[in-house]
N, C-alpha and C. Protein backbone atom coordinates (compact mmCIF):
# COMPACT_ATOMS: atom_id res chain seq x y z
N UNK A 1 23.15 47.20 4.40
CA UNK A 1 22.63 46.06 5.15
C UNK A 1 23.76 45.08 5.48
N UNK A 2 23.74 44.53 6.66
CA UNK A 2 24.56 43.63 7.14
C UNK A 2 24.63 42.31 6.43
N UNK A 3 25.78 41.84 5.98
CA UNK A 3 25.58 40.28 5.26
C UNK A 3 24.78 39.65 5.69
N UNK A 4 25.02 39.42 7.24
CA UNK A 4 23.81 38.57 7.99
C UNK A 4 22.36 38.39 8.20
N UNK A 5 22.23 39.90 7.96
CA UNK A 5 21.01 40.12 7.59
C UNK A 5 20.36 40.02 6.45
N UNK A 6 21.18 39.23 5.88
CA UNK A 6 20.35 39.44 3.92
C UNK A 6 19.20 37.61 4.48
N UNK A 7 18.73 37.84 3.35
CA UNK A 7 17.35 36.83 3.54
C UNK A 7 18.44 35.58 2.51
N UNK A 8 19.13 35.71 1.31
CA UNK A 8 20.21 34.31 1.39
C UNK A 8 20.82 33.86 2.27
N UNK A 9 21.56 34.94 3.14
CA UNK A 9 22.42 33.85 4.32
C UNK A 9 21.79 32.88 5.11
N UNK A 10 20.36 33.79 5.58
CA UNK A 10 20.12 33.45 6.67
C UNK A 10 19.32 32.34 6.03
N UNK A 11 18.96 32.21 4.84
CA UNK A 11 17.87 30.85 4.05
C UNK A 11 19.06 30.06 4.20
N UNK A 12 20.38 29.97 3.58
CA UNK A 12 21.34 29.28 3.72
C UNK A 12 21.47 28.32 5.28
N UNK A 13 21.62 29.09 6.42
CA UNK A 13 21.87 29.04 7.52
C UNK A 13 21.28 28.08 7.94
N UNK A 14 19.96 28.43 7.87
CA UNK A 14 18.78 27.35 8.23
C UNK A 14 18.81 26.23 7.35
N UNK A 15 19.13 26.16 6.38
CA UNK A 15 19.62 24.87 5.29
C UNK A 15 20.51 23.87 5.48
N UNK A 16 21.76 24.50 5.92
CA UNK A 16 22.94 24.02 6.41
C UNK A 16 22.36 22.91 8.22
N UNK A 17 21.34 23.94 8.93
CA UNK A 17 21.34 23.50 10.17
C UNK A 17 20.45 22.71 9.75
N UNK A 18 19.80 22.06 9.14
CA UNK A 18 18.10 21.47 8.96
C UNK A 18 18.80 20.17 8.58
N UNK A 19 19.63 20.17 7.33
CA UNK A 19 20.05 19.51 6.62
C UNK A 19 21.41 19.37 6.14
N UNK A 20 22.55 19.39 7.12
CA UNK A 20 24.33 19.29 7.35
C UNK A 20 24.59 18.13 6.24
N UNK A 21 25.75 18.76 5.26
CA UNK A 21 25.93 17.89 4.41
C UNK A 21 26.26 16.16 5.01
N UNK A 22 27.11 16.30 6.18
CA UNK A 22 26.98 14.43 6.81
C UNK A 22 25.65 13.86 6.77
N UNK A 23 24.30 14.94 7.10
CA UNK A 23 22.72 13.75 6.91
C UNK A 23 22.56 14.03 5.24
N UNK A 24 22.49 15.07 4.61
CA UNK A 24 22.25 15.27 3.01
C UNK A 24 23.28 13.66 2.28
N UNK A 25 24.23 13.55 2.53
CA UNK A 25 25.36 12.59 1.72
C UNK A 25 25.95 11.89 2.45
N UNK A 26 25.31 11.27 3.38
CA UNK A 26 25.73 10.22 4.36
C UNK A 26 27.05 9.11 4.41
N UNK A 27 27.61 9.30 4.98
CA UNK A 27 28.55 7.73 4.18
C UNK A 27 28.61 6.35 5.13
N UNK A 28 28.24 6.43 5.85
CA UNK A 28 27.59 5.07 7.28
C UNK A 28 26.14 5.45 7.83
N UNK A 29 25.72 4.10 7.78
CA UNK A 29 24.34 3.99 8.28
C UNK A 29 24.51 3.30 9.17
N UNK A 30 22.99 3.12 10.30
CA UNK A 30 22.99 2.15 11.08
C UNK A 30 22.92 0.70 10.93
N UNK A 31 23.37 -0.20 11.95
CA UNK A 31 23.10 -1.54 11.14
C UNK A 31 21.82 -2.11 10.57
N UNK A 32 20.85 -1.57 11.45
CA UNK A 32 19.50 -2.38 11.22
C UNK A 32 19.00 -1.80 9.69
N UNK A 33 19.95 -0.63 8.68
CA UNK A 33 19.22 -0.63 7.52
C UNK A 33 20.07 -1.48 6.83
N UNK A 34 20.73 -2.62 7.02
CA UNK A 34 20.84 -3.11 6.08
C UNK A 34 19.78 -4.53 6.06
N UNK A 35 18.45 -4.22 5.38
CA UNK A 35 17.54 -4.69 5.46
C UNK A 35 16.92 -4.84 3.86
N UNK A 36 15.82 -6.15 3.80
CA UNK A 36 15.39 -5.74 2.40
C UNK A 36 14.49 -4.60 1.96
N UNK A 37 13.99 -4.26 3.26
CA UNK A 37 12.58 -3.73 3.07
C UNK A 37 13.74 -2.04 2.27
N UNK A 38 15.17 -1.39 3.09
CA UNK A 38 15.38 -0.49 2.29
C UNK A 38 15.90 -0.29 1.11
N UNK A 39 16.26 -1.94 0.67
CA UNK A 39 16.58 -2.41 -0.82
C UNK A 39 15.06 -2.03 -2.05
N UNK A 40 13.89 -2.45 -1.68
CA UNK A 40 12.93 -2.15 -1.77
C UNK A 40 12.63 -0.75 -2.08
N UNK A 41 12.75 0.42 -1.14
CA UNK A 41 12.76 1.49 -1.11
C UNK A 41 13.92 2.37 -2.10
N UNK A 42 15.05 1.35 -2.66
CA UNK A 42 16.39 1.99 -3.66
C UNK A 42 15.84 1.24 -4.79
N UNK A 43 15.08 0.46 -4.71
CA UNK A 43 14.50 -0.36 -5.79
C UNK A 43 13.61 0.67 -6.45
N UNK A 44 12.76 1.31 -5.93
CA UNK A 44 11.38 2.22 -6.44
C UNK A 44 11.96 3.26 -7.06
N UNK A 45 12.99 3.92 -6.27
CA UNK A 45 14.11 5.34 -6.82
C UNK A 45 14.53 4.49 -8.06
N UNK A 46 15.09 3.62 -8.11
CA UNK A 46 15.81 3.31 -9.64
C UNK A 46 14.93 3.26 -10.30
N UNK A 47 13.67 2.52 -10.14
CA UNK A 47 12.71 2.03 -11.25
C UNK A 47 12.27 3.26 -11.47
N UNK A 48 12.04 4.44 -11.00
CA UNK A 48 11.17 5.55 -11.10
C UNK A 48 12.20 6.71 -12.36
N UNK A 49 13.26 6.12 -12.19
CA UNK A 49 14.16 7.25 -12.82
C UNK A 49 14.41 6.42 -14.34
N UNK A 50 14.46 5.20 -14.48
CA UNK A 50 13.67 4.47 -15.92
C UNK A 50 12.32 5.39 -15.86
N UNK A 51 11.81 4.79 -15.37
CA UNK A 51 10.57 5.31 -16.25
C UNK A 51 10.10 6.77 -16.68
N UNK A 52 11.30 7.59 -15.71
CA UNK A 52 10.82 9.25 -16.31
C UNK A 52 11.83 9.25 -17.58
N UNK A 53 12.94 8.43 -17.67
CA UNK A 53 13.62 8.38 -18.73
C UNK A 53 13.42 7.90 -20.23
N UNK A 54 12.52 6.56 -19.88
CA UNK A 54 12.15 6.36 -20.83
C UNK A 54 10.36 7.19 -21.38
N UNK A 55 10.18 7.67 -20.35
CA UNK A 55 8.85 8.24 -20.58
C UNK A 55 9.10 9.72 -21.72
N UNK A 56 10.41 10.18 -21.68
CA UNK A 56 11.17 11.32 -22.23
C UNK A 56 11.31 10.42 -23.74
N UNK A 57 11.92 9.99 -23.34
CA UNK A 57 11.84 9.27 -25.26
C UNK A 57 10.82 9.02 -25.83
N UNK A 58 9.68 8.02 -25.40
CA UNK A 58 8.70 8.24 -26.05
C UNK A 58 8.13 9.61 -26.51
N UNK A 59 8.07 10.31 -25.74
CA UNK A 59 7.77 11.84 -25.39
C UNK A 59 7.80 12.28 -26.94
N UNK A 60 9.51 11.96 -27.26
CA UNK A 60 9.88 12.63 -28.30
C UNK A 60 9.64 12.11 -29.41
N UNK A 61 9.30 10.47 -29.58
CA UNK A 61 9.16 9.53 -30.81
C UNK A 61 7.68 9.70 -31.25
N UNK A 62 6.51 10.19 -29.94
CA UNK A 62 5.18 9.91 -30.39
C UNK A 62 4.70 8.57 -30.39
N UNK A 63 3.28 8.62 -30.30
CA UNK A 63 2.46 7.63 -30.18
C UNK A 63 2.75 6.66 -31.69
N UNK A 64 2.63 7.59 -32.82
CA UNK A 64 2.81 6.66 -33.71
C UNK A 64 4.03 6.08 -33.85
N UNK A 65 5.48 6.52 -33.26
CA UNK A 65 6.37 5.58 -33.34
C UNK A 65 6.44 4.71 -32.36
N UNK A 66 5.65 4.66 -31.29
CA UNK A 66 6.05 3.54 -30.50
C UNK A 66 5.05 1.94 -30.61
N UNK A 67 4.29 2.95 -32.10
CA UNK A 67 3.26 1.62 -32.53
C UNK A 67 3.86 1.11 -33.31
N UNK A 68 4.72 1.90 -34.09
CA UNK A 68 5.69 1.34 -35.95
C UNK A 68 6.75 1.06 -35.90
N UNK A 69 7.30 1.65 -34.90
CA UNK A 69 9.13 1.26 -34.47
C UNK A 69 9.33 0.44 -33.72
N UNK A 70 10.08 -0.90 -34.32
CA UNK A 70 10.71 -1.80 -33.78
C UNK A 70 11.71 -1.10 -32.26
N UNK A 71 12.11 0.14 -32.21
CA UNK A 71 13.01 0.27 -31.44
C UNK A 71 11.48 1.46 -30.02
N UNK A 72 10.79 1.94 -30.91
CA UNK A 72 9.70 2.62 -30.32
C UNK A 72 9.02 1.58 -29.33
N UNK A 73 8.68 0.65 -30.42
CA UNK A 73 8.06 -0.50 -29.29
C UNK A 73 9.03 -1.60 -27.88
N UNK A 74 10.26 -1.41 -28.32
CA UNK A 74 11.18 -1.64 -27.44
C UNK A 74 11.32 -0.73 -25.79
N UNK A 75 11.28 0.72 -26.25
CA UNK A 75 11.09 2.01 -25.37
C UNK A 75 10.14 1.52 -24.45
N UNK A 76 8.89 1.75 -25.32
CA UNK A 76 7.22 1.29 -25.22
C UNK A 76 7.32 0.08 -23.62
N UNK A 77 8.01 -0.79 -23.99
CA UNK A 77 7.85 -1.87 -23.27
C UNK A 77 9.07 -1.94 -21.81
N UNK A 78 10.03 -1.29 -22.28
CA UNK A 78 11.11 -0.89 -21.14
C UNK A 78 10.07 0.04 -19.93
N UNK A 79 9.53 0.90 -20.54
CA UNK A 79 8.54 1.98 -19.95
C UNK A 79 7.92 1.30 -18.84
N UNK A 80 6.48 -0.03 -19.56
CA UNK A 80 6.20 -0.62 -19.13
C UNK A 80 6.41 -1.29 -17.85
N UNK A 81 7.15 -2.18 -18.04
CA UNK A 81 8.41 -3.06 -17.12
C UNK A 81 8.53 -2.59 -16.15
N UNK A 82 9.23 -1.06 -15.99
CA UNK A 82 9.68 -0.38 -14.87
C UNK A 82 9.01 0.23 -14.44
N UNK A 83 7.47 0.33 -15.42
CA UNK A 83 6.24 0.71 -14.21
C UNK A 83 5.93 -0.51 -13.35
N UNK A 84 6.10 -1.49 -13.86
CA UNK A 84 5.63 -2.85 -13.32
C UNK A 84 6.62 -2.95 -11.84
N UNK A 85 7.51 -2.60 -11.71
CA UNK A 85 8.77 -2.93 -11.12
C UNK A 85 8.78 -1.74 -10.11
N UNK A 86 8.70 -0.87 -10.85
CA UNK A 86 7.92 0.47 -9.80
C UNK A 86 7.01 -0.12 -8.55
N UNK A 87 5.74 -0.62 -9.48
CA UNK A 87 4.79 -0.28 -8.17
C UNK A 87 4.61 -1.45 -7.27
N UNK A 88 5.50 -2.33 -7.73
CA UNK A 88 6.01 -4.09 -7.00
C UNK A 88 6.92 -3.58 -5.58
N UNK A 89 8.31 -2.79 -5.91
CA UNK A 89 9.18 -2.62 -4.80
C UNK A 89 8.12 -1.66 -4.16
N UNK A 90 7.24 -0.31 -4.46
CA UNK A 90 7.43 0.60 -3.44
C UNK A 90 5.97 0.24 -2.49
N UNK A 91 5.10 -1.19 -3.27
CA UNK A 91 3.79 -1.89 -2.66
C UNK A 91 4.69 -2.87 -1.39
N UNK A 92 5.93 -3.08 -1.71
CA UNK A 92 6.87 -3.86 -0.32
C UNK A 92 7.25 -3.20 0.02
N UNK A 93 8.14 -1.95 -0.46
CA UNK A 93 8.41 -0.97 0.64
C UNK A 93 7.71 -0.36 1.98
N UNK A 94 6.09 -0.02 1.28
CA UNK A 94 5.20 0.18 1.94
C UNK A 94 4.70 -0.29 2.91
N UNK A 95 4.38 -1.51 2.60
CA UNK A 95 4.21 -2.37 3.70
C UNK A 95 5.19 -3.06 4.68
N UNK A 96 5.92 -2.93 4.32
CA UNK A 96 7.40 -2.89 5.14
C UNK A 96 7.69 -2.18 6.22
N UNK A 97 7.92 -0.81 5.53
CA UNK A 97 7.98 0.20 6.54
C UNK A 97 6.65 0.40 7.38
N UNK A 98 4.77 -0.33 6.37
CA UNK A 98 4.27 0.00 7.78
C UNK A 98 3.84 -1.12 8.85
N UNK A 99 4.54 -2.20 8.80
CA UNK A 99 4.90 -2.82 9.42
C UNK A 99 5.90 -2.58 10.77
N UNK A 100 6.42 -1.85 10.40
CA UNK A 100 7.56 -1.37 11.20
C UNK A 100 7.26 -0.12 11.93
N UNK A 101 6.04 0.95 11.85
CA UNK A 101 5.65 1.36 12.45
C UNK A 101 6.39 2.57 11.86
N UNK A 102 6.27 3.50 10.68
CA UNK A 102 7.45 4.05 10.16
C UNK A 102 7.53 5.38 10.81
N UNK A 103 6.07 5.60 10.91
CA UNK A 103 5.69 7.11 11.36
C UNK A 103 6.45 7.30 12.73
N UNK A 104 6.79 6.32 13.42
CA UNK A 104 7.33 7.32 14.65
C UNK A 104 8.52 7.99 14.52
N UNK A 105 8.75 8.42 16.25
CA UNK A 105 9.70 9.14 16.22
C UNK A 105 9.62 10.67 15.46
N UNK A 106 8.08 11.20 15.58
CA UNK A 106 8.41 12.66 14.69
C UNK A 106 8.36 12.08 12.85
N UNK A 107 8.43 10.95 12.74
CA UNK A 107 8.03 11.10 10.60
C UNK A 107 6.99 10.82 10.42
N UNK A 108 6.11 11.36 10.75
CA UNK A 108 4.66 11.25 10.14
C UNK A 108 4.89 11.81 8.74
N UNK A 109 5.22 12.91 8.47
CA UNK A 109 5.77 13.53 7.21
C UNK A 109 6.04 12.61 6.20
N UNK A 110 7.04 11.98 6.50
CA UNK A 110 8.00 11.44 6.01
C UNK A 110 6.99 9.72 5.51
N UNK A 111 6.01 9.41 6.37
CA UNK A 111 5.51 8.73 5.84
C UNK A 111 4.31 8.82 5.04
N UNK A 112 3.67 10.11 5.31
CA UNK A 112 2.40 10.32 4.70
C UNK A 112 3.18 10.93 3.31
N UNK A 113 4.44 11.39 2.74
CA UNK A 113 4.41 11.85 1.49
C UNK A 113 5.04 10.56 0.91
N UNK A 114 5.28 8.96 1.68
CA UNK A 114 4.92 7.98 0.82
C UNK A 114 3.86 7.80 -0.07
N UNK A 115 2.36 7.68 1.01
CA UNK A 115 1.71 7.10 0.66
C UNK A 115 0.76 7.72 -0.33
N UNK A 116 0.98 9.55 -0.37
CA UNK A 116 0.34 10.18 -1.17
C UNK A 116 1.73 9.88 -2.61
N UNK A 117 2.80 9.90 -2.25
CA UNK A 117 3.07 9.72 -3.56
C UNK A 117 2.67 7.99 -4.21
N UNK A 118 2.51 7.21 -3.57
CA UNK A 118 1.88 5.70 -4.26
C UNK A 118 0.40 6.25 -4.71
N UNK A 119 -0.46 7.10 -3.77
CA UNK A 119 -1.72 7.31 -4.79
C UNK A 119 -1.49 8.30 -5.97
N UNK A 120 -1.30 8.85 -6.17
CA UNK A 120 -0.58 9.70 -7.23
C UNK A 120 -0.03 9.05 -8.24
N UNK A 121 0.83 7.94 -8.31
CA UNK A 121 1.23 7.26 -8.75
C UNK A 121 0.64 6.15 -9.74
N UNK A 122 -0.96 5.97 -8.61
CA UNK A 122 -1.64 5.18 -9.44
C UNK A 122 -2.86 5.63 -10.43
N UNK A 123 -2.96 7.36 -10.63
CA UNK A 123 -3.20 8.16 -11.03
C UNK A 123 -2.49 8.39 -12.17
N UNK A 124 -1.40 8.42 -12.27
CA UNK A 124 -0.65 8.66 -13.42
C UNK A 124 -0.15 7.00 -14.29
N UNK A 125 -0.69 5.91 -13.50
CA UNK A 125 -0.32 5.00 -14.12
C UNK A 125 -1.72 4.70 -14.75
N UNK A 126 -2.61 5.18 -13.88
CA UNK A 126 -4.40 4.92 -15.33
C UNK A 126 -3.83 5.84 -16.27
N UNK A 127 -3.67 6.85 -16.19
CA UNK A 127 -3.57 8.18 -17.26
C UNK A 127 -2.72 7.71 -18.14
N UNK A 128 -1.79 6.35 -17.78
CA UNK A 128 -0.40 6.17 -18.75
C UNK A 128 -1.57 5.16 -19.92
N UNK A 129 -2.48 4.18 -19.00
CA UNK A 129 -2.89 3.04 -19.80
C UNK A 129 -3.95 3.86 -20.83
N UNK A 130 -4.67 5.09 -20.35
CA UNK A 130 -5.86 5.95 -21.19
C UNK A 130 -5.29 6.69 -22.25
N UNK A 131 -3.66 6.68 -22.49
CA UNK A 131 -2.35 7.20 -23.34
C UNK A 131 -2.26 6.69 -24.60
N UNK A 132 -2.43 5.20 -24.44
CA UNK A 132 -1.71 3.95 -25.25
C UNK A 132 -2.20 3.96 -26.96
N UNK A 133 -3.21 4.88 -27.23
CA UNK A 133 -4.01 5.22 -28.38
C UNK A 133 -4.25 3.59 -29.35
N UNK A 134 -4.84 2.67 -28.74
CA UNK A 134 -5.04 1.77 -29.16
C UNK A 134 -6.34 1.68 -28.41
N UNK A 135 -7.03 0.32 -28.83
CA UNK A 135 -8.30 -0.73 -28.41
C UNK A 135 -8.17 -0.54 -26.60
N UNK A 136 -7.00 -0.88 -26.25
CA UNK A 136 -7.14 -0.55 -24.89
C UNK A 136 -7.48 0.36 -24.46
N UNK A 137 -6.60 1.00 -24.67
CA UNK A 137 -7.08 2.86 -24.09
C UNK A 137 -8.18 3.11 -24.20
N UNK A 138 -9.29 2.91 -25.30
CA UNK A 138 -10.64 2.99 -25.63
C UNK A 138 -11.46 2.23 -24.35
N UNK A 139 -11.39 0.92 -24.29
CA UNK A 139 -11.68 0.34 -23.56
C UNK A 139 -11.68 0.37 -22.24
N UNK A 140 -10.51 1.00 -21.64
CA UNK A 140 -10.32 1.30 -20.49
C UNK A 140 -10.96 2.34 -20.24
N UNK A 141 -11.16 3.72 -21.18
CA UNK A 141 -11.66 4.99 -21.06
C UNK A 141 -13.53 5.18 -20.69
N UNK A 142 -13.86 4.01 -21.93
CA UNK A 142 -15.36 4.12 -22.05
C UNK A 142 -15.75 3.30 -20.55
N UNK A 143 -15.35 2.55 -20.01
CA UNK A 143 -15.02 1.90 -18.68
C UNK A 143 -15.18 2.59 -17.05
N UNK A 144 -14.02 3.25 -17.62
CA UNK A 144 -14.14 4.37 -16.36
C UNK A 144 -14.96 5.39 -16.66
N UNK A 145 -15.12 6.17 -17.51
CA UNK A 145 -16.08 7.13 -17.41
C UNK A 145 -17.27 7.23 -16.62
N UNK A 146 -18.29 6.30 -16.66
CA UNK A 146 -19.27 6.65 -15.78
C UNK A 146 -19.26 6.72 -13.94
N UNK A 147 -18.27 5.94 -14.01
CA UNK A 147 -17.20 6.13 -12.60
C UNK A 147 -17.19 7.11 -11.84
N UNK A 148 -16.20 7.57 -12.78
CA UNK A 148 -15.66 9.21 -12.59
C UNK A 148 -16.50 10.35 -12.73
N UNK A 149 -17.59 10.20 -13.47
CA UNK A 149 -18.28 11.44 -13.66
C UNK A 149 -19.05 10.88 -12.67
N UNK A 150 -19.71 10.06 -12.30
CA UNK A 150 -20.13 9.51 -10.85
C UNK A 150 -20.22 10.46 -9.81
N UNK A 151 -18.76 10.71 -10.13
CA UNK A 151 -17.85 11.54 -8.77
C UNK A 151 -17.90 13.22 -8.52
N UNK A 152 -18.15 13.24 -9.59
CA UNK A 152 -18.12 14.58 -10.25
C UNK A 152 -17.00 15.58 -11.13
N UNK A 153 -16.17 14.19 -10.62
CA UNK A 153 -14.99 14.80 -11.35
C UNK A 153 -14.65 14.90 -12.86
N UNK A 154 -15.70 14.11 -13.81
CA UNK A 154 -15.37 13.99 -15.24
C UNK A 154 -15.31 15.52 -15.68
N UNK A 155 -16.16 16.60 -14.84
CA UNK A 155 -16.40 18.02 -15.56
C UNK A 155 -14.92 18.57 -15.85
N UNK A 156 -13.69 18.22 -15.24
CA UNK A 156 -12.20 18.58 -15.46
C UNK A 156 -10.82 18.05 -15.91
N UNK A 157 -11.76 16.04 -15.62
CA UNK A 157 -11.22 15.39 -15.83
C UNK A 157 -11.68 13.85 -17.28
N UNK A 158 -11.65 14.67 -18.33
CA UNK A 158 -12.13 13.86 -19.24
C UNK A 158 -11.53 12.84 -19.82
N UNK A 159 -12.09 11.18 -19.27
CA UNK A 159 -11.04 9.97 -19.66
C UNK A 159 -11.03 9.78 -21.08
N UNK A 160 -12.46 10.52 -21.94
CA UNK A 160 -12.51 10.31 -23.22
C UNK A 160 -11.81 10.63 -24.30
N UNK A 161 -10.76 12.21 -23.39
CA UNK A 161 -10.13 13.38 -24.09
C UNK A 161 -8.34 12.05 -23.71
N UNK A 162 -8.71 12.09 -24.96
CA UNK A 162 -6.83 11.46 -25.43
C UNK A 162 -5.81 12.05 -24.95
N UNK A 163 -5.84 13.39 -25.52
CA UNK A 163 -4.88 14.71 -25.56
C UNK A 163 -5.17 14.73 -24.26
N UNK A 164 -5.97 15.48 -23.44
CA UNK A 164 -5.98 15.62 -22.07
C UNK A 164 -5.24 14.64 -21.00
N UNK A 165 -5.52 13.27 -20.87
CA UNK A 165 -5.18 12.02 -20.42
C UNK A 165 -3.26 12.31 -20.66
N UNK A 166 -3.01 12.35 -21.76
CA UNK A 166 -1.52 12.25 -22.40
C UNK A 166 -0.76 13.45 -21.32
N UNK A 167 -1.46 14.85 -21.54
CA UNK A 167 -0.85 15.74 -21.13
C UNK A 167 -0.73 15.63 -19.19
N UNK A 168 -1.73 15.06 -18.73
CA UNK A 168 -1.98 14.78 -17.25
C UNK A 168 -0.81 14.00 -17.02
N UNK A 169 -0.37 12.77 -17.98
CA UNK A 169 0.16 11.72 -18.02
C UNK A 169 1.61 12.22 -17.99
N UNK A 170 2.08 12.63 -18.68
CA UNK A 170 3.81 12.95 -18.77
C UNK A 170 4.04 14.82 -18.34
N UNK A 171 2.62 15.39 -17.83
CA UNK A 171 3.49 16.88 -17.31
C UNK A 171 3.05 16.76 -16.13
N UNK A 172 1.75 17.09 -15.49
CA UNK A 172 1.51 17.09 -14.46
C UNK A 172 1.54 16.25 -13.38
N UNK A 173 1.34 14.88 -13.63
CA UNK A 173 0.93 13.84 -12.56
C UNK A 173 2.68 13.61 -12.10
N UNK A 174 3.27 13.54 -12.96
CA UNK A 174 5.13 12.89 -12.79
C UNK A 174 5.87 14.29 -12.11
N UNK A 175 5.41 15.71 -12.42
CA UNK A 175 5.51 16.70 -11.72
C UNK A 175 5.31 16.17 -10.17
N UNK A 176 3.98 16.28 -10.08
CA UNK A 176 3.97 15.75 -8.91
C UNK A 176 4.26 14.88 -7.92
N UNK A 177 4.42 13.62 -8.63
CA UNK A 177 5.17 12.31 -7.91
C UNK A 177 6.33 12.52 -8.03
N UNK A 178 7.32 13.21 -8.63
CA UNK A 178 8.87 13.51 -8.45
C UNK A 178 8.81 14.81 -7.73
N UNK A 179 8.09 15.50 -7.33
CA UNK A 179 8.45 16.34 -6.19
C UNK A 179 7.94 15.84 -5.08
N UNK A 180 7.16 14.96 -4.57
CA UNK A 180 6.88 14.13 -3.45
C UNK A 180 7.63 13.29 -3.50
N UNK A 181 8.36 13.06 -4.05
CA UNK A 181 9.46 11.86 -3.91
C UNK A 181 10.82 12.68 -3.29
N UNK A 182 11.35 13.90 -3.68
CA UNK A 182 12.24 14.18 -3.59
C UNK A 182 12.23 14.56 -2.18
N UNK A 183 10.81 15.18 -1.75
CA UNK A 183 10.59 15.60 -0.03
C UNK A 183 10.80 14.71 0.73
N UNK A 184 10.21 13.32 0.09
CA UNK A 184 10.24 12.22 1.01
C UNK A 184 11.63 12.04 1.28
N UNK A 185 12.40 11.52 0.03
CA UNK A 185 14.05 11.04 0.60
C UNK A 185 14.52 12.41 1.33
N UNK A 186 14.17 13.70 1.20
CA UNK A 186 14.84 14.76 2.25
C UNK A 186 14.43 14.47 3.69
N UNK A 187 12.90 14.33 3.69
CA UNK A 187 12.85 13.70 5.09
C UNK A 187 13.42 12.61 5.88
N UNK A 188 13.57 11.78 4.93
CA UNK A 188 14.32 10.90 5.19
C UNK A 188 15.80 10.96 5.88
N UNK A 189 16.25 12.11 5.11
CA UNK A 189 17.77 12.76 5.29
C UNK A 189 17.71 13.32 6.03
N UNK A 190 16.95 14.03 6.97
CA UNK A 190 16.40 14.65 7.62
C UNK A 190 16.00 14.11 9.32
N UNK A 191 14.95 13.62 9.17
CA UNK A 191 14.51 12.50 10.12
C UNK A 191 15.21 11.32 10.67
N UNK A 192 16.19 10.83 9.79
CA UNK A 192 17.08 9.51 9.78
C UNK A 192 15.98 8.79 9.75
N UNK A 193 16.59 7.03 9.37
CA UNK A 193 15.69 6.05 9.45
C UNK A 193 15.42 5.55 10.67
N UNK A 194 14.39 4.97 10.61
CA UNK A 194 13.38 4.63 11.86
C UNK A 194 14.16 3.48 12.32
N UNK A 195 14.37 3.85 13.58
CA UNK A 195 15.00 1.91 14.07
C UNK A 195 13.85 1.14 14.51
N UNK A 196 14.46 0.14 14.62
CA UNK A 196 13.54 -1.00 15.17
C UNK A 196 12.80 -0.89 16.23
N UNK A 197 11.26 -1.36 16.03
CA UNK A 197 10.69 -1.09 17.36
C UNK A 197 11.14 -2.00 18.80
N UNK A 198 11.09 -1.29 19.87
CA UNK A 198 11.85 -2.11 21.06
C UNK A 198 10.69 -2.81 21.40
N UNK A 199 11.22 -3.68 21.83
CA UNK A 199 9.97 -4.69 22.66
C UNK A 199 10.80 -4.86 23.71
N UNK A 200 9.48 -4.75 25.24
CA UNK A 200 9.88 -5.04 26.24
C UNK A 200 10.14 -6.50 26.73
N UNK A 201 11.37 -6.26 27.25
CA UNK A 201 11.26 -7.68 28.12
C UNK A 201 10.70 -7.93 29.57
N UNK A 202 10.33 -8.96 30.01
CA UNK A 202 9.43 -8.89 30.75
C UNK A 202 10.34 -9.96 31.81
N UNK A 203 10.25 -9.49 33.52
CA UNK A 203 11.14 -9.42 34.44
C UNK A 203 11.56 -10.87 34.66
């Protein structure tokens, strides 16, 4: 078989053309991003990479050390914070960019795997508070339940189940919001950023 013909080159090929290392690792942008709204948007990436970081330590200390350890409850609250800080920049990002009309130009993509990653997000941030194995968590759980089974969804999704909640919480849900995150900034890399909308002038 011909090199060219192998199914790596040609995956390569199309990789290279989709995504040329100058848009993948950019080193000049246009002027109009130097804006807050994309400070905002580097704001959410940092805060998000705390919190899978510190979400890994707890991971490893357990619930009961982040109730008994002076340094657990330190983690505990860093965690916190940068969820807080999380969903502050990417609630201005959001509205920022849809202010600005983000979807054109061909990124519909690029904006709809925002906004599914902010709901997702707020999915895994109940699942973080139904985690906390304290009075809250209880409280919050017995709360939502009739909600949710409302919906029909309690039959898969049980707020009562601790263990369940925990495991949704740090494998699956952050699975998912870090691979919608990573599509998004490719589209991004991809698409370039949206310029400013033109307004006509009038004769």
């Amino acid at each position: 078989m011909n090199v060219e013909q192998q199914w790596t080159t040609r995956l390569r090929k199309r990789a290279v053309a989709t995504l040329p290392p100058q848009k993948l690792l950019p080193d000049t942008q246009p002027a109009y991003v130097s804006s807050w709204v994309y400070v905002f948007g580097v704001a959410t990436l940092a805060s998000l990479i705390i919190v899978i970081g510190t979400g890994c330590i707890l991971a490893i200390g357990g619930p009961s050390w982040w109730h008994n350890s002076s340094i657990g409850n330190f983690c505990n609250s860093l965690h916190m914070w940068s969820v807080e800080i999380f969903f502050f920049a990417m609630v201005v990002h959001l509205w920022g960019k849809f202010a600005m009309a983000a979807w054109r130009g061909g990124r519909a993509m690029t904006w709809m795997t925002g906004v599914v990653t902010f709901l997702v997000s707020i999915v895994t941030a109940f699942t973080g508070y139904l985690s906390q194995s304290n009075f809250d968590s209880q409280w919050i759980s017995t709360q939502a339940k009739d909600g949710i089974n409302a919906t029909g969804a309690g039959g898969f999704f049980n707020v009562l189940n601790m263990g369940q909640m925990l495991m949704w919480h740090i494998v699956l849900l952050p699975l998912v919001a870090v691979l919608l995150t990573v599509v998004h900034v490719v589209l991004v890399r991809i698409k370039g950023v949206v310029p400013p909308i033109e307004t006509e002038v009038a004769p």
